[in-house]
C-alpha atoms as a PDB file:
ATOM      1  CA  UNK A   1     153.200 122.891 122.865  1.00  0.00           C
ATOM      2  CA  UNK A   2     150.688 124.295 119.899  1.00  0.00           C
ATOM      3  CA  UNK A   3     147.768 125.954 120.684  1.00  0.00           C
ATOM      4  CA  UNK A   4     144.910 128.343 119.195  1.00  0.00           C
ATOM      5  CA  UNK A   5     146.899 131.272 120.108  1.00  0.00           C
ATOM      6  CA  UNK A   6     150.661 130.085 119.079  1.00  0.00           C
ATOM      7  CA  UNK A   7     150.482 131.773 115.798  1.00  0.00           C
ATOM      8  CA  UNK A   8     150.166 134.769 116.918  1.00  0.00           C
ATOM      9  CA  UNK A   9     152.194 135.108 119.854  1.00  0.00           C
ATOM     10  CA  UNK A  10     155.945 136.976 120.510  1.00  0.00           C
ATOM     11  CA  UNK A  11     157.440 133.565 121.747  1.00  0.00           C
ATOM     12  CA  UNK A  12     156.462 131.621 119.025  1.00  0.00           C
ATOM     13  CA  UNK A  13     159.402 131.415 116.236  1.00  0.00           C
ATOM     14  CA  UNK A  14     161.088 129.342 113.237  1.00  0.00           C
ATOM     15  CA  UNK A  15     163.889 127.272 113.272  1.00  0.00           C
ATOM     16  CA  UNK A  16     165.243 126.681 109.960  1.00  0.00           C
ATOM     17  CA  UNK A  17     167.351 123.978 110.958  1.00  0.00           C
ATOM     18  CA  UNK A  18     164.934 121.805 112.057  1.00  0.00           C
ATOM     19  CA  UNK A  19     161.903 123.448 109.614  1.00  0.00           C
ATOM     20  CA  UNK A  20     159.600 123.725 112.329  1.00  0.00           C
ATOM     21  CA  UNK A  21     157.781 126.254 114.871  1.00  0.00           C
ATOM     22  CA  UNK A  22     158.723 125.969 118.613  1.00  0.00           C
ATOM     23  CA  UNK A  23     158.188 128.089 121.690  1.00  0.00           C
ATOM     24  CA  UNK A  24     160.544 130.673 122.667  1.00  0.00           C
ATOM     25  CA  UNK A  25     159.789 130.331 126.465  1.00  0.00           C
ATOM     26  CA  UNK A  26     162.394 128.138 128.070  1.00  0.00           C
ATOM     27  CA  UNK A  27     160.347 126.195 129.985  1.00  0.00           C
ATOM     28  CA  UNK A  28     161.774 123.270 132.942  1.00  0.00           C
ATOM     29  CA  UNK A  29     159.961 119.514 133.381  1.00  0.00           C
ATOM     30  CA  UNK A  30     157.966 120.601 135.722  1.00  0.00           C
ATOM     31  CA  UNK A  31     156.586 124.174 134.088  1.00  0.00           C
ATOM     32  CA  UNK A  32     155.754 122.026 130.862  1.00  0.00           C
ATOM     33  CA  UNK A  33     153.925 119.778 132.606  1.00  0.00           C
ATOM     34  CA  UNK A  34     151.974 122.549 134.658  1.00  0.00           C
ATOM     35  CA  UNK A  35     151.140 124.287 131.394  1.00  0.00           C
ATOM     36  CA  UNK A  36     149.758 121.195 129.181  1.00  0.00           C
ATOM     37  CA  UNK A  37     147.570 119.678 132.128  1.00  0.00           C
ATOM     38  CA  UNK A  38     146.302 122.759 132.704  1.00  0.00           C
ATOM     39  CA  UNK A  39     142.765 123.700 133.119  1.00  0.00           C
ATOM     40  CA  UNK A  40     143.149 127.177 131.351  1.00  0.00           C
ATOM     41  CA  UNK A  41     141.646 128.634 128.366  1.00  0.00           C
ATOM     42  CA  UNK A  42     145.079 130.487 127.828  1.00  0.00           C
ATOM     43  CA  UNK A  43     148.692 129.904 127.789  1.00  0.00           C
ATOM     44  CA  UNK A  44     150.656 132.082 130.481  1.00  0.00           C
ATOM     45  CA  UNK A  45     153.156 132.878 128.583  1.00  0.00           C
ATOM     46  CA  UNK A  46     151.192 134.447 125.332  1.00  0.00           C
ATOM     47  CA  UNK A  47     152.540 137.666 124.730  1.00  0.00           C
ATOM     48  CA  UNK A  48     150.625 139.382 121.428  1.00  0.00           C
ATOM     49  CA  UNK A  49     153.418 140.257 118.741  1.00  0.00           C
ATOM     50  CA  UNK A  50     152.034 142.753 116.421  1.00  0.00           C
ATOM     51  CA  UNK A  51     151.365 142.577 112.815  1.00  0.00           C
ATOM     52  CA  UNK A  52     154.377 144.294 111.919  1.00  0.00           C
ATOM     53  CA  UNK A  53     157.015 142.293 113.842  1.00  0.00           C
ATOM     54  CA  UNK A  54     155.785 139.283 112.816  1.00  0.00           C
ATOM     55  CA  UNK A  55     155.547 139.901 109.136  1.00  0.00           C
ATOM     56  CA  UNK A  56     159.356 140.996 109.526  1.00  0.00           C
ATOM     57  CA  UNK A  57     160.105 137.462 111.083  1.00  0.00           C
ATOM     58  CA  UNK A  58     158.430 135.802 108.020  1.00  0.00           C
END
């Protein structure tokens, strides 16, 4: 899932391997579905990382 917000959150990392972003959050069938049909304005999960932390994960 990629929204607005993705860049910028703790759960959202690299994988080298596959040279793409991807969700931390280890989400089942049924939470995915929950969370893309959703009616919200934000993910549930979205946890801020600050500037800091994410410039060392660069």
């Amino acid at each position: 899932m990629i929204c607005n917000e993705c860049e910028t959150c703790w759960n959202y990392d690299y994988d080298e391997e596959y040279d793409e972003y991807y969700c931390l959050m280890d989400l089942d069938e049924d939470e995915t579905y929950r969370l893309l049909s959703s009616n919200k304005p934000h993910c549930p999960y979205y946890r801020q990382g600050d500037e800091h932390y994410l410039a060392r994960r660069q």
